[in-house]
N, C-alpha and C. Protein backbone atom coordinates (compact mmCIF):
# COMPACT_ATOMS: atom_id res chain seq x y z
N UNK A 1 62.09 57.97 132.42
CA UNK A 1 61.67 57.11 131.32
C UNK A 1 60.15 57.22 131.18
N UNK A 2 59.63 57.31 129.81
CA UNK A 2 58.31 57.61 129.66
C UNK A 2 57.70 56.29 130.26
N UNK A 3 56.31 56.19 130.24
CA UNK A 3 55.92 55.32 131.36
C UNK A 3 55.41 54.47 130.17
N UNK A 4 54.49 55.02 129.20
CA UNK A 4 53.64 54.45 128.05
C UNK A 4 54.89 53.85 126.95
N UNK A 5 55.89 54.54 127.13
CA UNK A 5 57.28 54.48 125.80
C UNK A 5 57.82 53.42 126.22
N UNK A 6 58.30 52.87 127.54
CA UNK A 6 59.10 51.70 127.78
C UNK A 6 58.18 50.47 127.46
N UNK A 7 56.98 50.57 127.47
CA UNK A 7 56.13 49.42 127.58
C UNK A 7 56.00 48.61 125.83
N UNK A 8 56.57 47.48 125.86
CA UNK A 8 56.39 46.75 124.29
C UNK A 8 55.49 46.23 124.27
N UNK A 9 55.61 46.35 122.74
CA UNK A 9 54.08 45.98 121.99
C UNK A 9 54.05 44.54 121.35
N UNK A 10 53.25 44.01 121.92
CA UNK A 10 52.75 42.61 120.72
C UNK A 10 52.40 42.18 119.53
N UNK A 11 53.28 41.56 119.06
CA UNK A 11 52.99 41.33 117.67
C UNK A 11 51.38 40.35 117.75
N UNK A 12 50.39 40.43 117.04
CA UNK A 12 49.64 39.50 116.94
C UNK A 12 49.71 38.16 115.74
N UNK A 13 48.77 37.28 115.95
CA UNK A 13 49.33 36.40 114.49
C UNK A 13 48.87 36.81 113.54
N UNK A 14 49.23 36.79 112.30
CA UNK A 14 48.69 37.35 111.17
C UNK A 14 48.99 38.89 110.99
N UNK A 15 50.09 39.32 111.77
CA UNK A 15 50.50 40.27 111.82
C UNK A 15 52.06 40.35 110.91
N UNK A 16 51.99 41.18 110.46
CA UNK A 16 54.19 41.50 109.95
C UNK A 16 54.63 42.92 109.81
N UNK A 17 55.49 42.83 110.79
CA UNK A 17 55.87 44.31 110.75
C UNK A 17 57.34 44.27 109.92
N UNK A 18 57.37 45.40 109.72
CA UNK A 18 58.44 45.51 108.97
C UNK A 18 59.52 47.19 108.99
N UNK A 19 60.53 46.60 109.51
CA UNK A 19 61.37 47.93 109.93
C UNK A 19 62.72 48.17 108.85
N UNK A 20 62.50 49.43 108.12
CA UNK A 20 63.69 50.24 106.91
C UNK A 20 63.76 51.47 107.41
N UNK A 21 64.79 51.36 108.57
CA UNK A 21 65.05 52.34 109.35
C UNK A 21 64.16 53.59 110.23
N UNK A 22 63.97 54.47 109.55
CA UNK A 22 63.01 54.94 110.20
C UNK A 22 61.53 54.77 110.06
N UNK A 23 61.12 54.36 109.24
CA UNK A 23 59.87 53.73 108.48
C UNK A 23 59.60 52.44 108.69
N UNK A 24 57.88 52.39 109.81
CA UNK A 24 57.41 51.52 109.94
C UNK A 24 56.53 50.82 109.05
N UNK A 25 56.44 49.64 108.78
CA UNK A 25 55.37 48.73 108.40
C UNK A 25 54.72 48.34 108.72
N UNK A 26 52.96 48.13 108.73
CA UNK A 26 52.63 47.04 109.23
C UNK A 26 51.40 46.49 108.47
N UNK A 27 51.61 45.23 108.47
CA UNK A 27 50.59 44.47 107.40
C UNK A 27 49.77 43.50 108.69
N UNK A 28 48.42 43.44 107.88
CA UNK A 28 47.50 42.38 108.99
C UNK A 28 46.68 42.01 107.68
N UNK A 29 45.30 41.13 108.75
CA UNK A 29 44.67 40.97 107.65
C UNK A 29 43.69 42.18 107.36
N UNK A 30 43.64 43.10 107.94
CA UNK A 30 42.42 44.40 107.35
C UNK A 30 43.30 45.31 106.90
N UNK A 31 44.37 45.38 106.63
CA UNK A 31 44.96 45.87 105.33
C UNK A 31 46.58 46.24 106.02
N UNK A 32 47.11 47.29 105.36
CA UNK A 32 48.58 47.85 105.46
C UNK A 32 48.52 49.30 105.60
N UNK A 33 49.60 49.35 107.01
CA UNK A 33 49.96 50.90 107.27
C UNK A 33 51.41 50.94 107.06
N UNK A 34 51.80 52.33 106.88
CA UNK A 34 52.89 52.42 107.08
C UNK A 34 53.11 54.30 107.68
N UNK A 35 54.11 54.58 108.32
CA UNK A 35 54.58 55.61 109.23
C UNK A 35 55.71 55.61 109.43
N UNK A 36 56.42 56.94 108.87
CA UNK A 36 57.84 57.24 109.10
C UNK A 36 57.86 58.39 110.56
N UNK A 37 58.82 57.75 111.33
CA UNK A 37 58.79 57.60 112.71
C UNK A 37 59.81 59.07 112.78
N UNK A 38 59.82 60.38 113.68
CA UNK A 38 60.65 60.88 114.09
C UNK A 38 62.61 60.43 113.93
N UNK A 39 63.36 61.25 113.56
CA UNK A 39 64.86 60.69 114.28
C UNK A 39 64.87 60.09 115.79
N UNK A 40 64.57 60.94 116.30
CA UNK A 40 64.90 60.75 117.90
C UNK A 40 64.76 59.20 118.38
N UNK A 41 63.74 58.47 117.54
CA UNK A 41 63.35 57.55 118.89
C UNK A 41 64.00 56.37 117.79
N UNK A 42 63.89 55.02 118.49
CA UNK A 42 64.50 54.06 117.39
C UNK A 42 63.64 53.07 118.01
N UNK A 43 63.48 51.65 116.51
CA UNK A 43 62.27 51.02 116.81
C UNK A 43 63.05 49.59 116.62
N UNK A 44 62.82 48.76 117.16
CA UNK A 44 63.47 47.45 117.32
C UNK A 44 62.54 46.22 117.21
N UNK A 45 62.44 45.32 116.72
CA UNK A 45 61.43 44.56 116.74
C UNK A 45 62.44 43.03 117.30
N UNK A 46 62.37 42.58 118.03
CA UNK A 46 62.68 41.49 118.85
C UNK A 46 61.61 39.89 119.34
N UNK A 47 61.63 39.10 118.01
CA UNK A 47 60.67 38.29 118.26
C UNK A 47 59.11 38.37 117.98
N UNK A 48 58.43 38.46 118.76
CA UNK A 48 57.18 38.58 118.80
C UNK A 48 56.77 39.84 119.27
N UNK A 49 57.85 40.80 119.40
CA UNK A 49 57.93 42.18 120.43
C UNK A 49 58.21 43.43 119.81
N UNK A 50 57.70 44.42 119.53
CA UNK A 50 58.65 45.99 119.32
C UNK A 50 58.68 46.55 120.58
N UNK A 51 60.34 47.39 120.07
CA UNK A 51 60.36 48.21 121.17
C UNK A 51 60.85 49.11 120.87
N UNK A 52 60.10 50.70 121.56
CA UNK A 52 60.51 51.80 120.78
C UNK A 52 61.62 52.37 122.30
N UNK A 53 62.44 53.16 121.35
CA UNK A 53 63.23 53.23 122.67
C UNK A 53 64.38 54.74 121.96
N UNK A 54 64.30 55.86 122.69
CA UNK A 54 65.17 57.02 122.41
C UNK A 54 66.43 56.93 122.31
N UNK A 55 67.39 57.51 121.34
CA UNK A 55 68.14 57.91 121.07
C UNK A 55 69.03 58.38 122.36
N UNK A 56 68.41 59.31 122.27
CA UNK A 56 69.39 60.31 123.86
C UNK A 56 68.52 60.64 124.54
N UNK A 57 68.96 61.45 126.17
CA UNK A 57 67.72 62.11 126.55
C UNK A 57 66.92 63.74 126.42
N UNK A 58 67.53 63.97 124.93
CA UNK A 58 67.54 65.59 125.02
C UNK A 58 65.49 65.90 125.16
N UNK A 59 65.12 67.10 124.95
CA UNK A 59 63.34 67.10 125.01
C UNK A 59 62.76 67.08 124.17
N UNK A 60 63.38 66.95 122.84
CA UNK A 60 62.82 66.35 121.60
C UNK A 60 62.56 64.71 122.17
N UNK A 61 63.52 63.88 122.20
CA UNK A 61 63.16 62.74 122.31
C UNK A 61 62.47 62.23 123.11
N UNK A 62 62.27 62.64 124.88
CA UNK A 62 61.72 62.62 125.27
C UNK A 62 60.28 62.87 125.21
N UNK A 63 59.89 63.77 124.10
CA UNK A 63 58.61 64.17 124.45
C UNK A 63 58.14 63.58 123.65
N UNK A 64 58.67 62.88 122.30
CA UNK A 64 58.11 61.54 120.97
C UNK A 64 58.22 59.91 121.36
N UNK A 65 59.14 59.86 122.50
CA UNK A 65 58.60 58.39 122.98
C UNK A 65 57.61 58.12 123.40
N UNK A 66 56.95 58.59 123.77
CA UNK A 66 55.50 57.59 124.00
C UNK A 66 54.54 58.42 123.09
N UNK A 67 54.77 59.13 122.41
CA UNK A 67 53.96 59.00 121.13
C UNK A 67 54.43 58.54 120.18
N UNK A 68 55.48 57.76 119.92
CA UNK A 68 55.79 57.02 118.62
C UNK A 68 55.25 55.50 118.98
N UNK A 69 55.48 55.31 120.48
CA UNK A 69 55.19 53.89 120.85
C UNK A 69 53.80 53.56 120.77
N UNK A 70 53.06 54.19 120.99
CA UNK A 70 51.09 54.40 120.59
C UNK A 70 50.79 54.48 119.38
N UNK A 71 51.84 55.56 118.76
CA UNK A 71 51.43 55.62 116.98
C UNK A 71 51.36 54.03 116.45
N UNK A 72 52.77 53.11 116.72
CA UNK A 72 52.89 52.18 116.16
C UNK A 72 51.88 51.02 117.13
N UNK A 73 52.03 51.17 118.52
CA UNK A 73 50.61 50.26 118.72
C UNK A 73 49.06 50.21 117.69
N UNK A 74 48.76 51.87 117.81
CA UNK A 74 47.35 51.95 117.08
C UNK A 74 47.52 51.74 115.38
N UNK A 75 48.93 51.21 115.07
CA UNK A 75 48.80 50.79 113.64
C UNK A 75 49.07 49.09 113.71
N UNK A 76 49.26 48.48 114.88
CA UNK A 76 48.86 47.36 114.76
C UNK A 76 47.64 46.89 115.20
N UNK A 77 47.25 47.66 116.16
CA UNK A 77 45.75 47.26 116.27
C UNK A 77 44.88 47.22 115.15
N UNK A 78 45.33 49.06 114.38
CA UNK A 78 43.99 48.63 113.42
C UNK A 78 44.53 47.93 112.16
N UNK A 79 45.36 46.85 111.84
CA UNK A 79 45.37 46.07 111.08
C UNK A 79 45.22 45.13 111.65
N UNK A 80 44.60 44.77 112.85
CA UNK A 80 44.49 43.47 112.87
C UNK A 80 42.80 43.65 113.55
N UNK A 81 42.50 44.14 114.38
CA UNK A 81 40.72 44.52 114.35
C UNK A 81 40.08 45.60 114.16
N UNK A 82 40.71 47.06 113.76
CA UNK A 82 40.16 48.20 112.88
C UNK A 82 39.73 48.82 114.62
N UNK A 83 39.17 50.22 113.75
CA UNK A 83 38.78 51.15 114.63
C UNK A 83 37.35 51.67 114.18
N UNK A 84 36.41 51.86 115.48
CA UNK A 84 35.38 52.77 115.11
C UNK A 84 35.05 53.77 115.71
N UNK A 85 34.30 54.61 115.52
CA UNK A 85 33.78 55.87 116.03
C UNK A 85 32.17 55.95 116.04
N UNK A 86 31.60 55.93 116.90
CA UNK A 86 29.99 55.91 116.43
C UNK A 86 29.32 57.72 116.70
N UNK A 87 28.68 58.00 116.10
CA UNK A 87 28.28 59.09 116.25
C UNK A 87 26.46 59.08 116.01
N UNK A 88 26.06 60.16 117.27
CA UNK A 88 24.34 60.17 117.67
C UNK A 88 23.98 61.19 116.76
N UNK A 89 23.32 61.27 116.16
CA UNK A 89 22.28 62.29 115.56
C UNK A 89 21.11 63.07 116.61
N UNK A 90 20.79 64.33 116.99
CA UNK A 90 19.81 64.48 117.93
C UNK A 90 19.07 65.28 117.32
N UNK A 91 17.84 65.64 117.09
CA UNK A 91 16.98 66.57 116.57
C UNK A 91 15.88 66.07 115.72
N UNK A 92 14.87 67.13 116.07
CA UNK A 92 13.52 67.35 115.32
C UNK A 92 14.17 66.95 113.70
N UNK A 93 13.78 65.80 112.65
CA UNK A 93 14.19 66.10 110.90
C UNK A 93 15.61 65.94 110.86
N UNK A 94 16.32 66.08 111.80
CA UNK A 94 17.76 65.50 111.65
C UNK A 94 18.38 64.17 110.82
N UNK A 95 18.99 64.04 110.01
CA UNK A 95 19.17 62.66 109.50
C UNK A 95 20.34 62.54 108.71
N UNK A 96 21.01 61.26 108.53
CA UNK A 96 22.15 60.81 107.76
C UNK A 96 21.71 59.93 106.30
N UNK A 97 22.09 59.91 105.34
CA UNK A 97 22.39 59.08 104.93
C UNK A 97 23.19 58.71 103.90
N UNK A 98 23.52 57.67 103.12
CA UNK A 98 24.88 57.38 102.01
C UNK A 98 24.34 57.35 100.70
N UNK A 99 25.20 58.26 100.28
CA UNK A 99 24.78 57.97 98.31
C UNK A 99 26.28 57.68 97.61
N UNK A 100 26.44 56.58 97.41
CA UNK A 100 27.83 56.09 96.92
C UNK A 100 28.86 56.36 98.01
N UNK A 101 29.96 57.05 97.79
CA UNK A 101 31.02 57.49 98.58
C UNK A 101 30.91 58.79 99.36
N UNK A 102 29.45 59.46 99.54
CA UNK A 102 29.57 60.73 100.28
C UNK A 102 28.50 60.47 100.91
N UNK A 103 28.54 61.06 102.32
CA UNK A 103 27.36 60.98 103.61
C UNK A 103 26.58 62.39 103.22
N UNK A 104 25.62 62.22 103.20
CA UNK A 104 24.53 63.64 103.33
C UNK A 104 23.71 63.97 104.52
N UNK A 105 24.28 64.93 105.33
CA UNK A 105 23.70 65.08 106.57
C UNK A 105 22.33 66.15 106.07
N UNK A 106 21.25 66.09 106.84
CA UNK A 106 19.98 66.98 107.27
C UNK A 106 20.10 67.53 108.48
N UNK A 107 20.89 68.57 109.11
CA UNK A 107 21.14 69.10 110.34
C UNK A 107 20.16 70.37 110.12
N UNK A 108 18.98 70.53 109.70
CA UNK A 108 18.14 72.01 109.82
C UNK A 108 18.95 73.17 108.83
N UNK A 109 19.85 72.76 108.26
CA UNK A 109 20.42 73.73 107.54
C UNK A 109 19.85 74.19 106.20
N UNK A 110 19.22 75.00 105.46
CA UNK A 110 18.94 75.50 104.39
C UNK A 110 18.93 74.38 102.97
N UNK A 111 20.30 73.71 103.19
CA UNK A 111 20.56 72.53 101.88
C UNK A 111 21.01 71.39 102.97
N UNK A 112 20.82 70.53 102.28
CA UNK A 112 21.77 68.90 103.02
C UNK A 112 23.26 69.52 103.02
N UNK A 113 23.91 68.90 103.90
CA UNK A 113 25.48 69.20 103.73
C UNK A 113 26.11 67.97 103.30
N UNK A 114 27.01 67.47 101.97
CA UNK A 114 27.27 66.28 101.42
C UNK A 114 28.85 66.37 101.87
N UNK A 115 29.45 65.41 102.49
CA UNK A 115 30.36 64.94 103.06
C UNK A 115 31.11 64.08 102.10
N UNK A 116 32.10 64.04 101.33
CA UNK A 116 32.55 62.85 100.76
C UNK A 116 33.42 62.14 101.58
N UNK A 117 33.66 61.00 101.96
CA UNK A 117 34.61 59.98 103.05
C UNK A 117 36.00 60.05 102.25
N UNK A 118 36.91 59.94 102.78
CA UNK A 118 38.09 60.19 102.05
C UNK A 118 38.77 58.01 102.33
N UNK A 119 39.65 57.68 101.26
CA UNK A 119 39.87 56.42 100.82
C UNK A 119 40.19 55.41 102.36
N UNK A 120 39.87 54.36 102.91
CA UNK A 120 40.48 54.04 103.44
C UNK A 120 39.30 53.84 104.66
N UNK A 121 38.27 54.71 104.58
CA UNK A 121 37.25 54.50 105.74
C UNK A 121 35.96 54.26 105.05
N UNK A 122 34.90 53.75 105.71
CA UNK A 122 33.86 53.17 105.47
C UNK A 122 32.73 54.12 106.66
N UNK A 123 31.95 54.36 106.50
CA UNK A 123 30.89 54.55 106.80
C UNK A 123 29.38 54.71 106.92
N UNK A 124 28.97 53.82 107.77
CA UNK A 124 28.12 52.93 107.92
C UNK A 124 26.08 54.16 108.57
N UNK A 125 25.50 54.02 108.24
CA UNK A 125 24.37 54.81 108.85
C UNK A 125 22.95 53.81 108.94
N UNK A 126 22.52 53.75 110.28
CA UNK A 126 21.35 52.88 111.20
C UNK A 126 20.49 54.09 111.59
N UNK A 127 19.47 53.78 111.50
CA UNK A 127 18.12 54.22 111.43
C UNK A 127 18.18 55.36 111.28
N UNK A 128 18.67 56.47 110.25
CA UNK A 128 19.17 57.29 109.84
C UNK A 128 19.66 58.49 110.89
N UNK A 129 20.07 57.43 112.29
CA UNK A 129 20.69 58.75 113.05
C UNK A 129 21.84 58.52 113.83
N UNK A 130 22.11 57.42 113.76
CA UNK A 130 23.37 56.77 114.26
C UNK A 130 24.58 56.22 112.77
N UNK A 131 25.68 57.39 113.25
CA UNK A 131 26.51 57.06 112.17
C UNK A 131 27.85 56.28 112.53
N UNK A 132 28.47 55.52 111.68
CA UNK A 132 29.28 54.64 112.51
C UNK A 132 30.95 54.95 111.44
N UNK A 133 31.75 55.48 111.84
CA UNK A 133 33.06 55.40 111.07
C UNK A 133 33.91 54.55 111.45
N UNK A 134 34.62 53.74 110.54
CA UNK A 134 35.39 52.89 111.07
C UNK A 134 36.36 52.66 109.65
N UNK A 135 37.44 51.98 110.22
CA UNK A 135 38.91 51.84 109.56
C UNK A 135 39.75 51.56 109.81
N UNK A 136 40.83 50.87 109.40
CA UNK A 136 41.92 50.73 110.17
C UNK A 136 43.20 51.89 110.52
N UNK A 137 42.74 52.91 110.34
CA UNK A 137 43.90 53.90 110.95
C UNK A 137 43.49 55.48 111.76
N UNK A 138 43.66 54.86 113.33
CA UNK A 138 42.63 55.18 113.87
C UNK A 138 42.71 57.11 114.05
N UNK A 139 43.80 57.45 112.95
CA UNK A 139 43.96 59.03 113.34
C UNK A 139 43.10 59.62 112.27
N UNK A 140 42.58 58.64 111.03
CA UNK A 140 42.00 59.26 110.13
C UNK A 140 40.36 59.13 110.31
N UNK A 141 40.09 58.14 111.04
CA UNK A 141 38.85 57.68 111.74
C UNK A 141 38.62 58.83 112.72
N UNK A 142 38.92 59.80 113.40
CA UNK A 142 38.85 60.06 114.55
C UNK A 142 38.54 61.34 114.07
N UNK A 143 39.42 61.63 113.25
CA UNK A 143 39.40 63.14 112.46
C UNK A 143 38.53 62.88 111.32
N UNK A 144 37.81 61.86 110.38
CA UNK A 144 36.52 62.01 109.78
C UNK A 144 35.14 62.44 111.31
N UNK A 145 35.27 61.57 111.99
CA UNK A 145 34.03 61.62 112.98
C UNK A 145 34.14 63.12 113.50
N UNK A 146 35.57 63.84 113.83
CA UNK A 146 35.48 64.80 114.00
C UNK A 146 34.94 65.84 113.33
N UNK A 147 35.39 65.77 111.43
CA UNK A 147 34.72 66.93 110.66
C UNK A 147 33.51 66.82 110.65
N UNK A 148 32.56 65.25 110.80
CA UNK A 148 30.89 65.25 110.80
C UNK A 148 30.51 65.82 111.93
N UNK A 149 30.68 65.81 113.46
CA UNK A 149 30.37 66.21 114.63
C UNK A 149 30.35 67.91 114.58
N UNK A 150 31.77 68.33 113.69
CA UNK A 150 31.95 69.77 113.56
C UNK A 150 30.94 70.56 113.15
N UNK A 151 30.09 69.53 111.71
CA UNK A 151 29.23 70.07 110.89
C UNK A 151 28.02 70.74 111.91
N UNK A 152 27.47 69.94 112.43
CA UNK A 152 26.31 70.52 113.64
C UNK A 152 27.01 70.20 115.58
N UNK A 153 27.60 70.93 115.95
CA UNK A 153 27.91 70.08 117.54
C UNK A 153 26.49 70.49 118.20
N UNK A 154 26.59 69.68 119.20
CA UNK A 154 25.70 69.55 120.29
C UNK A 154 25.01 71.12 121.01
N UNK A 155 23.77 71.65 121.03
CA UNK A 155 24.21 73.00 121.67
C UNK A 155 23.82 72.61 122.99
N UNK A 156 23.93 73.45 123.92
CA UNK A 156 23.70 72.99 125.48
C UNK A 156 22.16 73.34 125.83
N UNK A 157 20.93 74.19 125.21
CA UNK A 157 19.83 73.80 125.29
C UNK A 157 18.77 73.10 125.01
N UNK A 158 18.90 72.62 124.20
CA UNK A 158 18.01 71.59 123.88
C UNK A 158 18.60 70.22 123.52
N UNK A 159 20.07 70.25 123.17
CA UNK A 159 21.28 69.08 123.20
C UNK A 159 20.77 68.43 121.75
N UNK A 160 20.49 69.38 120.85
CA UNK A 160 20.17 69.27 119.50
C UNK A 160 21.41 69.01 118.56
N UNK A 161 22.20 68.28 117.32
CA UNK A 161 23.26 68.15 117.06
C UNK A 161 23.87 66.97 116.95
N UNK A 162 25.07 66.87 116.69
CA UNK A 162 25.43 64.99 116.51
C UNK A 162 26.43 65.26 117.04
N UNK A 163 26.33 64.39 118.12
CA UNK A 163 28.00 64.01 119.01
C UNK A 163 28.54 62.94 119.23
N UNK A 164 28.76 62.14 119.41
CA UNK A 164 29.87 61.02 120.24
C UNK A 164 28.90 60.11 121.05
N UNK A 165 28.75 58.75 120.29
CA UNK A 165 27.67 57.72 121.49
C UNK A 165 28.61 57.55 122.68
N UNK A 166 27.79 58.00 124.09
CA UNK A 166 28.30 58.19 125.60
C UNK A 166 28.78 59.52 125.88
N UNK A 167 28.82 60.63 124.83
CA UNK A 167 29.63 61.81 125.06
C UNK A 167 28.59 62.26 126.22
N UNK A 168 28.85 63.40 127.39
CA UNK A 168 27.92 63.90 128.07
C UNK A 168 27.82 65.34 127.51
N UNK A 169 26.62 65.80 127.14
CA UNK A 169 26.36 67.42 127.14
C UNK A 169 25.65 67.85 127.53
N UNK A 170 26.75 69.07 128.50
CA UNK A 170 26.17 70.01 129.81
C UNK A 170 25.24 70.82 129.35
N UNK A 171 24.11 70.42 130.16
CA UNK A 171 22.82 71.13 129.44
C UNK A 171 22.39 72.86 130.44
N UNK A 172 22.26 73.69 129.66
CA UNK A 172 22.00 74.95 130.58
C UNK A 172 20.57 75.11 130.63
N UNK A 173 20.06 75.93 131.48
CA UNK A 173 18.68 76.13 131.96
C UNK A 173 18.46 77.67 130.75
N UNK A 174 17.60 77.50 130.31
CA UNK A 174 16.84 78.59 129.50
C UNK A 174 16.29 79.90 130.43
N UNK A 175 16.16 81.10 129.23
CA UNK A 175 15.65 81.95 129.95
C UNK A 175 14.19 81.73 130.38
N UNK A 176 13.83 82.31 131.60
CA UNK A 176 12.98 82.51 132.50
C UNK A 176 11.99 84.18 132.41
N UNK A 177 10.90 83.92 131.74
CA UNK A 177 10.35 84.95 131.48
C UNK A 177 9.67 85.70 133.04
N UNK A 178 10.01 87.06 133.41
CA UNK A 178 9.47 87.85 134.30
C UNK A 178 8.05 87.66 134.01
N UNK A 179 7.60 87.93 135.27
CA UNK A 179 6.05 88.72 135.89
C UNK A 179 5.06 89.27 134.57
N UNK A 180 4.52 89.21 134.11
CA UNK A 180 3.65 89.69 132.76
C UNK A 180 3.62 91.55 133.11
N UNK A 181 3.70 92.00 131.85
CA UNK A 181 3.93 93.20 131.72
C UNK A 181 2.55 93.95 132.17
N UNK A 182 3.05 94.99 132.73
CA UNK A 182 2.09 96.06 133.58
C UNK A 182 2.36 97.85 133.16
């Protein structure tokens, strides 16, 4: 038995889920998700409780229970306190900032690179180098922060780039110039 899959989830207050067979609901107060769930697994809501729980034990089902049971946790979480992602800016002229619905990064590149946010997320930019994504659905949150991070990543000498506030990057030692030429 999956270890994460047997474990039920809490309804919070101000929460309503709502189950039409394979298709989950869930309403809070920071808005409404919804996710149509695999065959294999089946979702039960009991009280104040869901519980996701397989069909049979073939390795389809097995291997979507405890990712259906997380899918539908992280869609009640983020309707009821959202998700964020914060992201560092590092560099000489480096900078973020918002013009209506699209982020314009300054990563040293030739032109700004203009980002438009796609519906559903918000993003936020502090002292033009700390960028903050947030939303309530935390796979689309995760994968915006991802395509901005993509735009410039981190390189390992000078750790120039925008990554992940707390990420660590392994920094390498530079070349070492020989003896002066003779």
């Amino acid at each position: 038995m999956s270890r994460i899959g047997k474990r039920p989830i809490t309804i919070p207050a101000k929460v309503t889920v709502t189950l039409d067979g394979q298709k989950v609901s869930v309403k809070g107060p920071k808005g409404e998700l919804a996710r149509e769930l695999p065959p294999e697994v089946l979702v039960e809501c009991q009280g104040e409780n869901i519980s996701v729980t397989r069909r049979d034990e073939s390795r389809n089902a097995r291997q979507r229970h405890g990712l259906c049971r997380t899918l539908v946790a992280n869609m009640v979480d983020g309707v009821s306190k959202g998700f964020d992602r914060r992201l560092e800016i590092i560099g000489t002229g480096y900078r973020a900032q918002i013009q209506g619905q699209t982020l314009i990064l300054n990563l040293g590149y030739s032109k700004p690179v203009e980002m438009p946010f796609p519906p559903g997320i918000t993003i936020a930019v502090e002292n033009n180098t700390n960028v903050i994504v947030s939303g309530i659905d935390k796979e689309l949150v995760g994968n915006t922060a991802a395509r901005i991070r993509a735009v410039r990543p981190p390189e390992p000498y000078k750790g120039k780039g925008v990554r992940y506030s707390g990420e660590l990057v392994r920094r390498k030692a530079g070349k070492t110039g020989k003896g002066g030429k003779k």
